[in-house]
Every structure is written in structure tokens, then in C-alpha cells.
N, C-alpha and C. Protein backbone atom coordinates (compact mmCIF):
# COMPACT_ATOMS: atom_id res chain seq x y z
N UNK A 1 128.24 148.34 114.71
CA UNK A 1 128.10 149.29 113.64
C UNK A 1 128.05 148.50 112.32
N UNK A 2 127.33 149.14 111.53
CA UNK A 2 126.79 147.73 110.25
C UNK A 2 128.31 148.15 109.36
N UNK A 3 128.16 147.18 108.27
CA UNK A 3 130.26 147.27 107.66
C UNK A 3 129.04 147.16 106.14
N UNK A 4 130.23 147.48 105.13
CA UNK A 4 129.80 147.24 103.82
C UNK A 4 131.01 146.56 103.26
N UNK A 5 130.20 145.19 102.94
CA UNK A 5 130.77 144.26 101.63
C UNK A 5 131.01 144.62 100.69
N UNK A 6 132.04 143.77 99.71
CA UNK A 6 132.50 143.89 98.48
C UNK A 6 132.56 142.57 97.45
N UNK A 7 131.71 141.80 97.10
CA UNK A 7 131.92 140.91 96.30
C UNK A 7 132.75 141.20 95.06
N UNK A 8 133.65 140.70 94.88
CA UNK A 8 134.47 140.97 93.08
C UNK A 8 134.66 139.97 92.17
N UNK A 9 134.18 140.16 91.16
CA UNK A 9 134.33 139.12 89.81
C UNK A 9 132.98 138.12 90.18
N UNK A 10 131.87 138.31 89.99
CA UNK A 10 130.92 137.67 89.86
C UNK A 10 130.28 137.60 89.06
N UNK A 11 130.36 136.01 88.53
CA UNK A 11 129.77 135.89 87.01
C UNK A 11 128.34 136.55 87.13
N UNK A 12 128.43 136.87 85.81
CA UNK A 12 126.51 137.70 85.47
C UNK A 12 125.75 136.38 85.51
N UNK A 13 126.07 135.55 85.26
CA UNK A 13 124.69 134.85 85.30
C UNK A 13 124.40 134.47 86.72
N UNK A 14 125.15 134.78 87.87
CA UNK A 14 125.05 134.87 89.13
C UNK A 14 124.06 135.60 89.46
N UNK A 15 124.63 136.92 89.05
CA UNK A 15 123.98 138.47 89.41
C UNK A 15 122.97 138.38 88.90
N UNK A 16 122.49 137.61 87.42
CA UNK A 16 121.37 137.38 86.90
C UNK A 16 120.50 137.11 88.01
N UNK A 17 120.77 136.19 88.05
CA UNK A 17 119.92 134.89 89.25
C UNK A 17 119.72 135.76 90.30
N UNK A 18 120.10 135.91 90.95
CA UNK A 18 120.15 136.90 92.45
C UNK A 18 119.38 138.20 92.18
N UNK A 19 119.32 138.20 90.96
CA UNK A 19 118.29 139.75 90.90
C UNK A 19 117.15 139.23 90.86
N UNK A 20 116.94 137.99 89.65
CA UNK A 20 115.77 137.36 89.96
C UNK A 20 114.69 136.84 90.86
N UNK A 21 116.13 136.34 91.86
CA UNK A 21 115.62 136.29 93.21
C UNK A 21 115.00 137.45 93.72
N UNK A 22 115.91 138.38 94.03
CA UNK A 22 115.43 139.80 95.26
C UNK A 22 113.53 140.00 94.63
N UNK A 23 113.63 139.97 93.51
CA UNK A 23 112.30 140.66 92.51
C UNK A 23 111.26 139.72 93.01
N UNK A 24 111.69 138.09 93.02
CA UNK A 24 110.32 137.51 93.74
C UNK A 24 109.94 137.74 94.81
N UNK A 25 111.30 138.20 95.78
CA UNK A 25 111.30 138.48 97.71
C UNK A 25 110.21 140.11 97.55
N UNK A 26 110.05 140.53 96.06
CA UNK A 26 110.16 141.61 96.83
C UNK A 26 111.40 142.97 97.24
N UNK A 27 112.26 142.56 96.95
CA UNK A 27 113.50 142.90 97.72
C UNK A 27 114.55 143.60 96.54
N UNK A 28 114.84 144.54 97.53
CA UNK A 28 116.53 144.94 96.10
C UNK A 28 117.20 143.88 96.83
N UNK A 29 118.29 144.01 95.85
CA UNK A 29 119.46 142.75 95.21
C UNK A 29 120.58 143.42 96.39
N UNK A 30 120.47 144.54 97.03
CA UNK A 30 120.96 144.46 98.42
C UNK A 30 120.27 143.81 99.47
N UNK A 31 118.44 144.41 99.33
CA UNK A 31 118.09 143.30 100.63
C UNK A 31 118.13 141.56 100.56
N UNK A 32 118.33 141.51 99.26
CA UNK A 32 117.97 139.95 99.12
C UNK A 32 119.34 139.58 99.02
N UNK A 33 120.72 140.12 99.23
CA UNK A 33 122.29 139.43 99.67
C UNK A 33 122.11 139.43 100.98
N UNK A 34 121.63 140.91 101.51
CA UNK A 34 121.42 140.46 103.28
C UNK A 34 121.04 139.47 103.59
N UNK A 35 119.26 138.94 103.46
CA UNK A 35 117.99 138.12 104.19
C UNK A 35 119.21 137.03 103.93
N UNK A 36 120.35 136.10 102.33
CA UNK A 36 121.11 135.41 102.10
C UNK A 36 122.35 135.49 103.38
N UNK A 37 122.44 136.31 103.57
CA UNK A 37 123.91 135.96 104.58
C UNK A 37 123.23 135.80 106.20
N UNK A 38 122.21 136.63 106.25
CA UNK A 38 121.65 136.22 107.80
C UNK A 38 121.29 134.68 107.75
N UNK A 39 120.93 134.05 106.76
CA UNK A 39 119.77 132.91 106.77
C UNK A 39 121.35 131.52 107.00
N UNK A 40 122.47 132.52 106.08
CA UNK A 40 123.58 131.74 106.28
C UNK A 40 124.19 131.43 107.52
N UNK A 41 124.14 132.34 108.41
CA UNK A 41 124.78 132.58 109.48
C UNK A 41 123.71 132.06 111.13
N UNK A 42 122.78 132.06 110.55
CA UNK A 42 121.49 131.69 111.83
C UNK A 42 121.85 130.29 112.55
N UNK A 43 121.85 130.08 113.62
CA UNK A 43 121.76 129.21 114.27
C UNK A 43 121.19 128.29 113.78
N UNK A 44 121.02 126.81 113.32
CA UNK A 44 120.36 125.74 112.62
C UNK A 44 119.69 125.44 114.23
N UNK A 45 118.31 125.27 113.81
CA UNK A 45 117.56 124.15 114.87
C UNK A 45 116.80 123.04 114.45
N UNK A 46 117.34 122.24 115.70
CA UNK A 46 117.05 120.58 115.20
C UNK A 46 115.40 120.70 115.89
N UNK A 47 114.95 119.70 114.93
CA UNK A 47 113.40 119.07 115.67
C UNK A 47 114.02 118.39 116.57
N UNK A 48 112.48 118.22 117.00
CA UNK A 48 111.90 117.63 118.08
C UNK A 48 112.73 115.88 117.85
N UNK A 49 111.98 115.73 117.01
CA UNK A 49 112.30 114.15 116.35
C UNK A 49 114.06 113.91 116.07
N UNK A 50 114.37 114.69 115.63
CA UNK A 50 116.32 114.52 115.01
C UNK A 50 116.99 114.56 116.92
N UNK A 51 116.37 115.35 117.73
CA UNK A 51 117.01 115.69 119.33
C UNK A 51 116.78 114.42 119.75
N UNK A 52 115.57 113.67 119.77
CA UNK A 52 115.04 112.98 120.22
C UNK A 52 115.66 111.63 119.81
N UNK A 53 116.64 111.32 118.13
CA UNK A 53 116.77 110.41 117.91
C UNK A 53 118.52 110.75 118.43
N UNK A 54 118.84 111.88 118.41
CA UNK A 54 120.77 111.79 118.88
C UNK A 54 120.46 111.21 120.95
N UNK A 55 119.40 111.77 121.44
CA UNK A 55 119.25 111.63 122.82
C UNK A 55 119.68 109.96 123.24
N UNK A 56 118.28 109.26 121.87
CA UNK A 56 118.20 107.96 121.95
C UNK A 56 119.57 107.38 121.42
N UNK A 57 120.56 107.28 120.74
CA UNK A 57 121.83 107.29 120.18
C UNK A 57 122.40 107.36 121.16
N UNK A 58 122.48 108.05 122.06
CA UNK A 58 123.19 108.27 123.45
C UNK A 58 123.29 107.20 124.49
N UNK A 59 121.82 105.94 124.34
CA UNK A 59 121.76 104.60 124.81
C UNK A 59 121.80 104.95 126.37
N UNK A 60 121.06 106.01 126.54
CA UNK A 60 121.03 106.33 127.97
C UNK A 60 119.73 105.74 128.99
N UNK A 61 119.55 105.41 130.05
CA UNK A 61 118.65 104.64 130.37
C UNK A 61 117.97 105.40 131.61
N UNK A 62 119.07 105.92 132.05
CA UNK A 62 118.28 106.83 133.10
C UNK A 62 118.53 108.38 133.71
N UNK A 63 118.35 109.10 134.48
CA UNK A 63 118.29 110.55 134.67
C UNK A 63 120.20 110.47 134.83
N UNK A 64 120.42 109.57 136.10
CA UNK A 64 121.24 109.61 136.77
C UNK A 64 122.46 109.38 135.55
N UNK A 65 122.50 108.26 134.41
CA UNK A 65 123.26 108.23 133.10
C UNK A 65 123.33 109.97 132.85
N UNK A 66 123.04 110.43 132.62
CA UNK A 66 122.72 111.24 131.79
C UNK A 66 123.62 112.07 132.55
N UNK A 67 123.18 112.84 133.81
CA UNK A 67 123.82 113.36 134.86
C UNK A 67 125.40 112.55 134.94
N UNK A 68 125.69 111.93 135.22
CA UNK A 68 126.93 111.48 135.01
C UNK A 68 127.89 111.70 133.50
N UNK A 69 127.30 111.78 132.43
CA UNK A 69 127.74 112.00 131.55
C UNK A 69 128.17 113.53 131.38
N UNK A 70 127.06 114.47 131.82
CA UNK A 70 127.40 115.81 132.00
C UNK A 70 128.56 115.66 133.12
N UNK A 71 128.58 115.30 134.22
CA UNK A 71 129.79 115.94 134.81
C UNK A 71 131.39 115.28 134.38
N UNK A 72 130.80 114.20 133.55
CA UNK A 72 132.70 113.83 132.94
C UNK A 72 133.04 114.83 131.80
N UNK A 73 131.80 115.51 131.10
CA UNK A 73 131.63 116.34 130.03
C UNK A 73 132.51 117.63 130.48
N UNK A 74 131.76 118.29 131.76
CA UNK A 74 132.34 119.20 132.52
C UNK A 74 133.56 118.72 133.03
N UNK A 75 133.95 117.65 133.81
CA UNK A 75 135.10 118.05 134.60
C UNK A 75 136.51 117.34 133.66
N UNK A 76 135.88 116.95 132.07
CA UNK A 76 137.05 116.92 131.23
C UNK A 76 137.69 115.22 131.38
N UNK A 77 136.75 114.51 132.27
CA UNK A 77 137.87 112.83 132.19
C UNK A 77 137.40 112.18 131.27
């Protein structure tokens, strides 16, 4: 069920800004705090390239590394 917020004591030149904003989105200064707190809250996804360089960081060499690492991961040693 959706809830309603309460921001209190927010400087105007905040509220300034943020209206400014919604007006370029398009958007009232309610939709444009929403699209702000979803965008806050979204899952971050890594590229291709950033996965690819923690994978390599990992100094893993083969399937079986890898597999071994998951089950000490899982069974906690």
C-alpha cells in the first residue's frame, strides 16, 4: 500500500532547485521526489567491464577454482 512522506525544514533554495528540476522532467515536484527516491533505492548494475575486472581480481584460473570457492562461500570455512 503506497505511504506518504513528510520532509520538514527544507531550505528554499532546495525546494527552489527541485522545482526546477520536476519543470525540466516534465514532472510535479511530487513526481520528480518520487522518480529521486526510486532512482535512490534501485539496484546499482555493474558493466560488463567493472564484473569482468572484480572476476579477474579474483586471480582465478579455472572453472573448478571458482567452484571451490563457491562451496567454502556456502559451507562457511
Amino acid at each position: 500500500m503506497p505511504a506518504s512522506l513528510s520532509i520538514k525544514n527544507v531550505p528554499e533554495e532546495i525546494v527552489t532547485r527541485l522545482k526546477e528540476r520536476a519543470a525540466r522532467h516534465h514532472r510535479s515536484l511530487q513526481g520528480e521526489l518520487l522518480a529521486l527516491l526510486e532512482e535512490a533505492v534501485k539496484p546499482k548494475r555493474k558493466s560488463v567491464r567493472d564484473l569482468r575486472k572484480e572476476i579477474s581480481e579474483l586471480g582465478l584460473q579455472t572453472p573448478g577454482e571458482a567452484l571451490d570457492m563457491i562451496r567454502e562461500i556456502r559451507d562457511g570455512r
